[in-house]
Protein backbone atom coordinates (compact mmCIF):
# COMPACT_ATOMS: atom_id res chain seq x y z
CA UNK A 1 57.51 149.92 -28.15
CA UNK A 2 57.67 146.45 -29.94
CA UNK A 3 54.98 143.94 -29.88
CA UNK A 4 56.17 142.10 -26.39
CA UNK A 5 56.64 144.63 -25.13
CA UNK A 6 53.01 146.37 -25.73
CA UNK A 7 51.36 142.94 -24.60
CA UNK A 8 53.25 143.22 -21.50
CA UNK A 9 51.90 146.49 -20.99
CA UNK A 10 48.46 145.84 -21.41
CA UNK A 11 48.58 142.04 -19.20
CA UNK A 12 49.89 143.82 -16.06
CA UNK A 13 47.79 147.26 -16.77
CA UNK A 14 45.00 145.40 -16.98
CA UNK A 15 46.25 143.49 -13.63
CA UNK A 16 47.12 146.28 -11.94
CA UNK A 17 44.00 148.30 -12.50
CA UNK A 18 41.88 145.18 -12.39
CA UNK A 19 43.59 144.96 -8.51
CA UNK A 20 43.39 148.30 -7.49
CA UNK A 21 39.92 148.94 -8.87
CA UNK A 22 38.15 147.58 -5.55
CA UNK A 23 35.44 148.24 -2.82
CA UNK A 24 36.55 151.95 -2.42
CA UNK A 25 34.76 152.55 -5.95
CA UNK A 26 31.49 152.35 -3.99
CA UNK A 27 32.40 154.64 -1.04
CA UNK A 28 33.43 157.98 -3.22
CA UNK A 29 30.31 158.82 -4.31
CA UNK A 30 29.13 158.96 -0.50
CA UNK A 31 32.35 160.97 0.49
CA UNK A 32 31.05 163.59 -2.51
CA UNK A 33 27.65 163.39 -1.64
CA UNK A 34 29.25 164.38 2.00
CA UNK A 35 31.88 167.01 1.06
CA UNK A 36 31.09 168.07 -2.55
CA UNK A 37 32.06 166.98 -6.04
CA UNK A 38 35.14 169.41 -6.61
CA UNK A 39 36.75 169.12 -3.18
CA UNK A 40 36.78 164.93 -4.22
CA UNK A 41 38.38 166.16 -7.13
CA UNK A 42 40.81 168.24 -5.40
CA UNK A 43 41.36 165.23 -2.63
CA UNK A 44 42.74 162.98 -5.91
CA UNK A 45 44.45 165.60 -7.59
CA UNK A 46 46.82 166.23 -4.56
CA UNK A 47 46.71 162.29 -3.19
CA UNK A 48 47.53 160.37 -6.63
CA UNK A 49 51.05 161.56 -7.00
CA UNK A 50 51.69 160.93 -3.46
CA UNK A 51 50.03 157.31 -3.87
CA UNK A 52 52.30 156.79 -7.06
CA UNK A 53 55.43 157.78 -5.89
CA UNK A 54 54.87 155.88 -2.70
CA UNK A 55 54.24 152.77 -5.61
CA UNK A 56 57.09 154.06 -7.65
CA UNK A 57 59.96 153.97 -4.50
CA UNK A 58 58.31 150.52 -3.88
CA UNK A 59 58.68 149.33 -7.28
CA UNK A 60 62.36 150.25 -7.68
CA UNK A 61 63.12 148.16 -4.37
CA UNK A 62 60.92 145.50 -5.96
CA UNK A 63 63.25 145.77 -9.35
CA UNK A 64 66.66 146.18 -7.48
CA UNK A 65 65.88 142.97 -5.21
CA UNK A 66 66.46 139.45 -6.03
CA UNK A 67 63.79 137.88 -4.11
CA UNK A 68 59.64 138.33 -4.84
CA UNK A 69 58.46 139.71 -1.67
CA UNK A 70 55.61 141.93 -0.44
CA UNK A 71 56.21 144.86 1.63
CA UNK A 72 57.18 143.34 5.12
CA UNK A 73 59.70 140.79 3.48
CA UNK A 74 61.21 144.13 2.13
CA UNK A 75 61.44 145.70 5.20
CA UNK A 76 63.06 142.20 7.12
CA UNK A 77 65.31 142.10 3.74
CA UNK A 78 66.28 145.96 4.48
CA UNK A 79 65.44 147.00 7.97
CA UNK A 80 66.05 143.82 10.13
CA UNK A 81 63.44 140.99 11.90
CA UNK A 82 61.75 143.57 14.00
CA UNK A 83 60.83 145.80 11.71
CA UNK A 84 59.34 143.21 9.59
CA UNK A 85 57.57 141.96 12.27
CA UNK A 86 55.93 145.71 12.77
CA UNK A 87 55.35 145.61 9.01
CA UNK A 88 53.42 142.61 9.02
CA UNK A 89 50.85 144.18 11.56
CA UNK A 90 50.62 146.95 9.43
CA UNK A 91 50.29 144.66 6.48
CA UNK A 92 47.88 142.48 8.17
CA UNK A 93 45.60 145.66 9.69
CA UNK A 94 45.47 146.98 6.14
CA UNK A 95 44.41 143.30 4.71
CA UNK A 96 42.03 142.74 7.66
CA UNK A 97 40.09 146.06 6.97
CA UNK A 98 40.01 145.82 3.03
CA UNK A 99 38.49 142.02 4.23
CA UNK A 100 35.64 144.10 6.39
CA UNK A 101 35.13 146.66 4.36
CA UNK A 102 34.25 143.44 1.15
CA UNK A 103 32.29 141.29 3.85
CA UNK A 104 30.02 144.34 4.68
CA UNK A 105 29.40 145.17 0.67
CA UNK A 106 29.62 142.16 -0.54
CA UNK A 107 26.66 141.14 1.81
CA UNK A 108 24.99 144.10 1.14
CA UNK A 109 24.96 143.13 -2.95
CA UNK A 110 23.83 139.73 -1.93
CA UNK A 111 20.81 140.46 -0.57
CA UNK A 112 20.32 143.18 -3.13
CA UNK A 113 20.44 140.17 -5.71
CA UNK A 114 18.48 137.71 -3.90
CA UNK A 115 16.37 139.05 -1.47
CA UNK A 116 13.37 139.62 -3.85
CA UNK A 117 13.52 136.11 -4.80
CA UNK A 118 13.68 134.39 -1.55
CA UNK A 119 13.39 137.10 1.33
CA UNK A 120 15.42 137.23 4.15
CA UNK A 121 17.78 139.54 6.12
CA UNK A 122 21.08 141.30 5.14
CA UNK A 123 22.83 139.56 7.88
CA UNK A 124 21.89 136.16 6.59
CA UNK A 125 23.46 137.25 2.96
CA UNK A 126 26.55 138.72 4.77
CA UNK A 127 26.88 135.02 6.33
CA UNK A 128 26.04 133.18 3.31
CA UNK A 129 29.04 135.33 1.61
CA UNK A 130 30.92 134.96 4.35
CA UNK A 131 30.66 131.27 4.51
CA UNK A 132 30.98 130.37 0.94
CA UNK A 133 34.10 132.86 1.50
CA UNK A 134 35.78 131.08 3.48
CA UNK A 135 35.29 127.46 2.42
CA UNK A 136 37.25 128.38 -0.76
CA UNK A 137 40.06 130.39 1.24
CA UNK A 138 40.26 126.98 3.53
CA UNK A 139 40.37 125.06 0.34
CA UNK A 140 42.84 126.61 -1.26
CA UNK A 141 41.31 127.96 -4.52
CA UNK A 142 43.66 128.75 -7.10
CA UNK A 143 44.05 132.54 -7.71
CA UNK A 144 41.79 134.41 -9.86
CA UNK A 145 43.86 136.42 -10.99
CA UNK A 146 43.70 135.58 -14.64
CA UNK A 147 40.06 136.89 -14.87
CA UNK A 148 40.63 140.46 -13.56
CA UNK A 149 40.87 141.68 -17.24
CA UNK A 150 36.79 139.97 -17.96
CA UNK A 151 36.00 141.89 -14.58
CA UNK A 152 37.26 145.22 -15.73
CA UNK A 153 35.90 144.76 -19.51
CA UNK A 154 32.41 143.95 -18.08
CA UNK A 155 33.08 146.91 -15.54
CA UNK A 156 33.90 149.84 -18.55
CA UNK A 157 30.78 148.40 -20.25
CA UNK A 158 28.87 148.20 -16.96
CA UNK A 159 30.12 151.99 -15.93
CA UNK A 160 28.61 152.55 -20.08
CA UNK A 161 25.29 151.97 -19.29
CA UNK A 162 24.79 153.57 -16.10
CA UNK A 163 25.78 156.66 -17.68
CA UNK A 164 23.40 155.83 -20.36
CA UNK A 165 20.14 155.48 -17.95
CA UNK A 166 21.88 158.63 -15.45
CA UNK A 167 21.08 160.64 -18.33
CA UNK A 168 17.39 161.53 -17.99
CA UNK A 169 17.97 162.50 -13.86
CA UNK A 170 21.16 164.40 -14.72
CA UNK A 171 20.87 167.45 -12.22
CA UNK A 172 23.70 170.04 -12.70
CA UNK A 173 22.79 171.48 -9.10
CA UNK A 174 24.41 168.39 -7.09
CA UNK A 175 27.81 169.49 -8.18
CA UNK A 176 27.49 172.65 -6.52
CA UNK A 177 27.58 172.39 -2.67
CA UNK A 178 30.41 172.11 -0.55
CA UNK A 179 30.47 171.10 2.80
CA UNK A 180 34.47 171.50 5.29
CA UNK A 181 32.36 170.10 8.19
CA UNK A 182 33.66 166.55 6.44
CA UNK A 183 37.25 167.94 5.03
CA UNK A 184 38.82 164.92 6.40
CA UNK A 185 36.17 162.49 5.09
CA UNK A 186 37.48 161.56 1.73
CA UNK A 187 41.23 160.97 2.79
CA UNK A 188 41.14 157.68 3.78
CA UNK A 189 38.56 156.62 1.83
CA UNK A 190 40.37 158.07 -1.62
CA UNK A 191 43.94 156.50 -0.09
CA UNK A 192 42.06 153.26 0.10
CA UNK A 193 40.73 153.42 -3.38
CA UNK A 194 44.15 153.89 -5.23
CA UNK A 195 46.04 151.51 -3.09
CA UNK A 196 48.00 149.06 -4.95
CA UNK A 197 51.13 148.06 -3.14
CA UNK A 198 50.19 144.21 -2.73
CA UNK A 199 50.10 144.00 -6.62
CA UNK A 200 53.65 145.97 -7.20
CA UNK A 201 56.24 142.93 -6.71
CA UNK A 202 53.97 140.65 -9.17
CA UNK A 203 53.93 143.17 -12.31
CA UNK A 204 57.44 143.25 -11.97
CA UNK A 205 57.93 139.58 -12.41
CA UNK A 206 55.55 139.76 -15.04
CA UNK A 207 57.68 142.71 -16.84
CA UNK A 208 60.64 141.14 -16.29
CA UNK A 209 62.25 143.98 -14.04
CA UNK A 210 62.15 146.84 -16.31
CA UNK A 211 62.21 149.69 -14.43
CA UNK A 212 60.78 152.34 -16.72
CA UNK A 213 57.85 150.11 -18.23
CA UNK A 214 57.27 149.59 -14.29
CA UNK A 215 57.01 153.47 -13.80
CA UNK A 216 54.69 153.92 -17.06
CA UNK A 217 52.22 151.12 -15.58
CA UNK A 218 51.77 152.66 -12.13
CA UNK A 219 51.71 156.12 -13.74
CA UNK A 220 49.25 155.80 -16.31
CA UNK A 221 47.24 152.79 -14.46
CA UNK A 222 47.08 155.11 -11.31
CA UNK A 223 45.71 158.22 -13.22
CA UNK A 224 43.13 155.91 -15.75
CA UNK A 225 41.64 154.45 -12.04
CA UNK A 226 41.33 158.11 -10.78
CA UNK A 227 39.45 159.10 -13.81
CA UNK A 228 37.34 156.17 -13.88
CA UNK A 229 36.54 156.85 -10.33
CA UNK A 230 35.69 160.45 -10.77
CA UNK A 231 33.56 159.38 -13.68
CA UNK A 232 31.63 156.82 -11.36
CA UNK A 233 31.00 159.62 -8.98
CA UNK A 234 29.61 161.85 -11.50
CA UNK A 235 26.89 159.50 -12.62
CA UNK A 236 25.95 158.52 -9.29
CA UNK A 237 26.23 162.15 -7.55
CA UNK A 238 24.40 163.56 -10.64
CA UNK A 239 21.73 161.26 -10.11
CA UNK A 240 21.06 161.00 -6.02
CA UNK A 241 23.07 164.30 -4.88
CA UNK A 242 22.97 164.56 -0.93
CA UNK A 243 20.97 160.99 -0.76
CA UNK A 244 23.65 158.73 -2.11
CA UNK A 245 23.91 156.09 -0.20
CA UNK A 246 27.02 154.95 1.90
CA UNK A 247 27.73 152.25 -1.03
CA UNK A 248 26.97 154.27 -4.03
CA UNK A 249 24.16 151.49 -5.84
CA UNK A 250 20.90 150.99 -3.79
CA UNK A 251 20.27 154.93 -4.07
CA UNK A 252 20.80 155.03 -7.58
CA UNK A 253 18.52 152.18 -8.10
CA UNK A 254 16.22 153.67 -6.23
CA UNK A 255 15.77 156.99 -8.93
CA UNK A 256 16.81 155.08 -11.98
CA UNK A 257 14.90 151.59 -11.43
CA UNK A 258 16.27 147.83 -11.34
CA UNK A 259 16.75 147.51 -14.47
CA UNK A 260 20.20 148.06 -15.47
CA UNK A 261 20.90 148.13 -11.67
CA UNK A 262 20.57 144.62 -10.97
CA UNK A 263 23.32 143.92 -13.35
CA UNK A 264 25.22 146.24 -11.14
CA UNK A 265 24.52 144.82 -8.02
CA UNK A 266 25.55 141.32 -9.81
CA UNK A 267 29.04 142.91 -11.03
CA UNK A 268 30.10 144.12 -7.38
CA UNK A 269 28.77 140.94 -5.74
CA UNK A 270 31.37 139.31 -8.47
CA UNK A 271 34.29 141.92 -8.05
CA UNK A 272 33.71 141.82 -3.80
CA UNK A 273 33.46 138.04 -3.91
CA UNK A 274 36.45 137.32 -5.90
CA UNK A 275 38.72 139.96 -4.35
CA UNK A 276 37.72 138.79 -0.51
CA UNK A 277 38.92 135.05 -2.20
CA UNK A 278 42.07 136.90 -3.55
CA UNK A 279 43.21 139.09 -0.23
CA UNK A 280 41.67 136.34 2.57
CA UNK A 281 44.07 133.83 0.39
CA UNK A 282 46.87 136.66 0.58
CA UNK A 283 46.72 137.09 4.83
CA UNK A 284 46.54 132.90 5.27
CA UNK A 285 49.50 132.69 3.25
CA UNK A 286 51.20 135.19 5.19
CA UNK A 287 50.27 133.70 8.34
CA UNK A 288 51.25 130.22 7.19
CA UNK A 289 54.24 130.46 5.09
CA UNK A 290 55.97 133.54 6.77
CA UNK A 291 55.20 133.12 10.52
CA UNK A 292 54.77 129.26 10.32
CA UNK A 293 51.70 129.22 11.99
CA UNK A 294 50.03 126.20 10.75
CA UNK A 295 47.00 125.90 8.40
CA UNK A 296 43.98 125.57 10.25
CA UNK A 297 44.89 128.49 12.65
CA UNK A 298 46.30 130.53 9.87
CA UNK A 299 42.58 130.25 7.66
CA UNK A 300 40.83 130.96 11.05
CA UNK A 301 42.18 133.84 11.82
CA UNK A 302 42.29 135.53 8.25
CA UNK A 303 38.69 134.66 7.58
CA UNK A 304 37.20 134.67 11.34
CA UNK A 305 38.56 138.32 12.48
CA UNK A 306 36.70 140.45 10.10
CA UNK A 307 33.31 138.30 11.08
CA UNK A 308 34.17 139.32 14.80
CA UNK A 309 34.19 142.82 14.10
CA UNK A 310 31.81 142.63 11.81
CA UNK A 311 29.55 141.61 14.51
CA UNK A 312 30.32 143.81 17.21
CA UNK A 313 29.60 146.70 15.17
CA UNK A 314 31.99 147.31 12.72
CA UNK A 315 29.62 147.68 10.12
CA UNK A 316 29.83 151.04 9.02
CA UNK A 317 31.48 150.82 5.27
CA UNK A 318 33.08 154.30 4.91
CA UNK A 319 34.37 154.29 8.30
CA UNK A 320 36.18 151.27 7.84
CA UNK A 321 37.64 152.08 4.59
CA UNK A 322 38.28 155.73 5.66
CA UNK A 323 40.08 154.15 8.73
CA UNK A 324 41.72 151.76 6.81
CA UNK A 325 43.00 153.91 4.11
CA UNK A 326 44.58 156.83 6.54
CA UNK A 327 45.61 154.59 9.45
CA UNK A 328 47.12 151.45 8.10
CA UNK A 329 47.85 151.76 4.13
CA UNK A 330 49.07 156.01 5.33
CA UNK A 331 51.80 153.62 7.78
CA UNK A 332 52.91 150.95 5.36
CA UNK A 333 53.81 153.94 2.97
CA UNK A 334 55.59 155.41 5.52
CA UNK A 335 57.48 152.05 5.87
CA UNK A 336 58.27 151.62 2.16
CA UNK A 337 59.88 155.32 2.11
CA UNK A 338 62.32 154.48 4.80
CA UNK A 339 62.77 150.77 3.21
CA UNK A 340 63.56 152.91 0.33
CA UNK A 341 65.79 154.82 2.18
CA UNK A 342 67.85 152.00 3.65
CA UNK A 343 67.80 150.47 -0.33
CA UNK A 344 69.60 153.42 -1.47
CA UNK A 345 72.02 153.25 1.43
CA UNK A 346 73.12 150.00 1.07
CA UNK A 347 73.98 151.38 -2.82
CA UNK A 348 75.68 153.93 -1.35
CA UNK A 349 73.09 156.64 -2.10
CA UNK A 350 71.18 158.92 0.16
CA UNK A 351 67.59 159.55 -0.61
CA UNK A 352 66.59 163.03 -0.94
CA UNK A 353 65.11 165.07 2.08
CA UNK A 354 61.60 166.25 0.06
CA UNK A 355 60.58 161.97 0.52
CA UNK A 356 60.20 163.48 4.42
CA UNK A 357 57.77 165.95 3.33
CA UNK A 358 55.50 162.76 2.56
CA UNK A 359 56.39 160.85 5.90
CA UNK A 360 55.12 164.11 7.76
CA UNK A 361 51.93 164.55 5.30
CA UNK A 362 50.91 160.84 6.21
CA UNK A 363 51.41 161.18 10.17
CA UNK A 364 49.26 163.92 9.61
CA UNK A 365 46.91 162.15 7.50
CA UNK A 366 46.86 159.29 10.19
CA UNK A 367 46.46 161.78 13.43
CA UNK A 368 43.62 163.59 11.71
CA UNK A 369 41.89 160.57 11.06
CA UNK A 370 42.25 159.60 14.40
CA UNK A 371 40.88 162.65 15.63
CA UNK A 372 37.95 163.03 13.46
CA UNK A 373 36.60 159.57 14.37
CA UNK A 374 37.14 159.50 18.04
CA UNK A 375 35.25 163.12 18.03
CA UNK A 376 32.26 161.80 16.91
C-alpha cells in the first residue's frame, strides 16, 4: 500500500467511523444493563457481518454507477420511479428517527452541561438545541464533515479516561446476569449503532472507486466501531450494572463524580449537535433537490417533525432507536439487496440465493420488533 493510497485509507476511515460512531453509542450500555453483557456481545457478533455485507452490496452498486447517489436514487436508477419513491420514505423514516433519537440526547446533555449554572428544565435545553438546530439547517451551514476526525480523536482520548476513573468501581459481578425477557431489545438498537449506508457513496468518491480499498474500509471500520462500542459498554456496565441509565452518562456520573464526566457530557452535546446539523441538512436536501419541494417547506418539515413527536411523547431514547434500527434501516437493507440484485442483472449476472437468507432475517427482525413494542 503506497503513501496515497494509505492517506486515503485513513481520511475516509476516519470519515466513516467518525459517521457511524453516533447516538446509538449511548443506548448499548442500557440494552446490556437490560439483557446482559455477553448476549450484547453475541447480538454484534452475529449482526456486524450482516450490517457489512448489506454496506458491501451497497458499495459495489455505488462503485459500478456513474452517478453519486444515496440509496433511493439507486433504487429509481435500478428499480424504476416507484420504487424510489418507497425508498425515500424508508430513507426519510430512518433520517427522521436518527433526528429524534439526537433531539432527545442532545437535550438531555444540554441541561446536563448547563443546568447547574443557570437552572431550568430539560425541555427548555431540548428547545434551546432544537432551536439553535434548526437556524443553522435553515441557513444552510456548510457541512462539518471535515471535523469528524477532531471528534473521534477527542472521543478515543475521552473513552481513555473514563476507563481510567471506572477503575476503582470495577465490579466483575455486572457481567454476569442474563435476562431473555428483553432478547429482542438490543436488535434495533445495535442495527442502529453500526448503520452507515448514508456515508457509503461519499468514501467512494473520496477513494476514487476502488472496489477492494472500499471493502477493507467498511470491513475493518465496521469491526474497530463494534469494539469500541463493546469497550464503552464495559466501562459503563462495570461501573452502574442494572442502574445504567437509558443514555449511558448521567448514571455513571452519578458513581464516578463530575469530574471527568462533564467533559463527557460536553463531547456528546458536540457529537449530537453536529450530527443533527449533518443528517437535518441531509433530509432538507432530499426534500428540496430530489422532490422539488421548495426551501422553506423542505427545512420545516425536516426540522419540525421530530419536535412534533418529540412532544407527543416520543421521548423514550431506546425505543426510538430500537424502532428505528429494526423497522426502517432493517427495510432500506432489504432494498439495497434487491437494488443489488437488479445491478447484477442488468450485467447479466444473477445474485446468489444465500442474499435471501438476509431479506428473511430482516422481515423477521422488523416483525419482532413490531411485536415486542406493541405488547407492552
Amino acid at each position: 500500500m503506497n503513501w496515497l493510497i494509505f492517506k486515503k485509507f485513513i481520511q475516509a476511515q476516519a470519515i466513516f467511523a467518525g459517521t457511524v460512531i453516533g447516538v446509538g453509542l449511548f443506548g448499548l450500555p442500557y440494552a446490556a444493563s437490560q439483557i446482559g453483557f455477553w448476549p450484547l456481545a453475541i447480538y454484534f457478533t452475529l449482526l456486524s457481518p450482516l450490517v457489512i455485507v448489506v454496506h458491501f452490496l451497497l458499495g459495489e452498486i455505488a462503485c459500478g454507477t456513474d452517478k453519486l447517489a444515496r440509496v433511493p436514487g439507486y433504487a429509481g436508477e435500478y428499480l424504476g420511479r416507484r420504487m424510489k419513491k418507497i425508498s425515500f420514505v424508508v430513507s426519510a423514516l430512518g433520517i427522521l428517527g436518527a433526528l429524534l433519537a439526537y433531539l432527545i440526547v442532545g437535550g438531555q446533555f444540554f441541561y446536563a452541561v448547563l443546568s447547574p449554572f443557570f437552572g431550568g428544565s430539560p425541555l427548555v435545553y431540548t428547545l434551546i438545541f432544537f432551536s439553535a438546530g434548526t437556524i443553522l439547517i435553515y441557513k444552510g451551514v456548510k457541512s462539518i464533515s471535515y471535523i469528524e476526525l477532531v471528534l473521534f480523536i477527542i472521543f478515543i482520548f475521552i473513552l481513555g479516561l473514563f476507563f481510567y476513573f471506572a477503575l476503582p468501581f470495577f465490579n466483575v459481578q455486572n457481567f454476569s446476569s442474563i435476562n431473555l425477557q428483553f432478547l429482542i431489545l438490543p436488535y434495533g438498537v445495535v442495527i442502529f449503532s453500526l448503520w452507515g449506508t448514508s456515508v457509503i457513496p461519499e468514501i467512494k468518491e473520496i477513494i476514487s472507486g476502488d472496489r477492494r480499498l472500499l471493502r477493507w474500509i467498511i470491513a475493518t471500520g465496521s469491526i474497530l466501531i463494534a469494539l469500541i462500542y463493546l469497550f464503552f459498554v464495559i466501562i459503563i456496565l462495570s461501573v452502574t450494572g442494572s442502574n445504567t441509565s437509558r443514555e449511558a452518562i448521567s448514571g455513571f456520573a452519578s458513581i464516578v463524580g463530575p469530574k471527568v464526566v462533564f467533559w463527557g457530557f460536553c463531547f456528546g452535546l458536540i457529537t449530537t449537535f453536529t450530527s443533527f446539523l449533518t443528517i437535518g441538512l441531509t433530509l432538507k436536501r432530499i426534500f428540496n433537490y430530489d422532490f422539488k419541494v421548495n426551501h422553506r417547506l423542505s427545512w420545516a418539515i425536516a426540522c419540525f417533525t421530530p419536535l412534533v413527536l418529540f412532544i407527543i411523547g416520543f421521548n423514550n431514547f431506546i425505543d426510538v432507536i430500537g424502532l428505528t434500527g429494526a423497522i426502517a434501516l432493517g427495510a432500506e437493507g432489504i432494498i439495497i439487496i434487491f437494488i443489488y440484485r437488479a445491478y447484477l442483472e442488468r450485467k447479466g449476472l444473477k445474485m446468489s440465493v444465500w442474499f435471501y437468507s438476509l431479506v428473511i432475517f430482516l422481515i423477521f427482525g422488523i416483525l419482532a420488533e413490531f411485536f415486542v413494542f406493541f405488547s407492552r
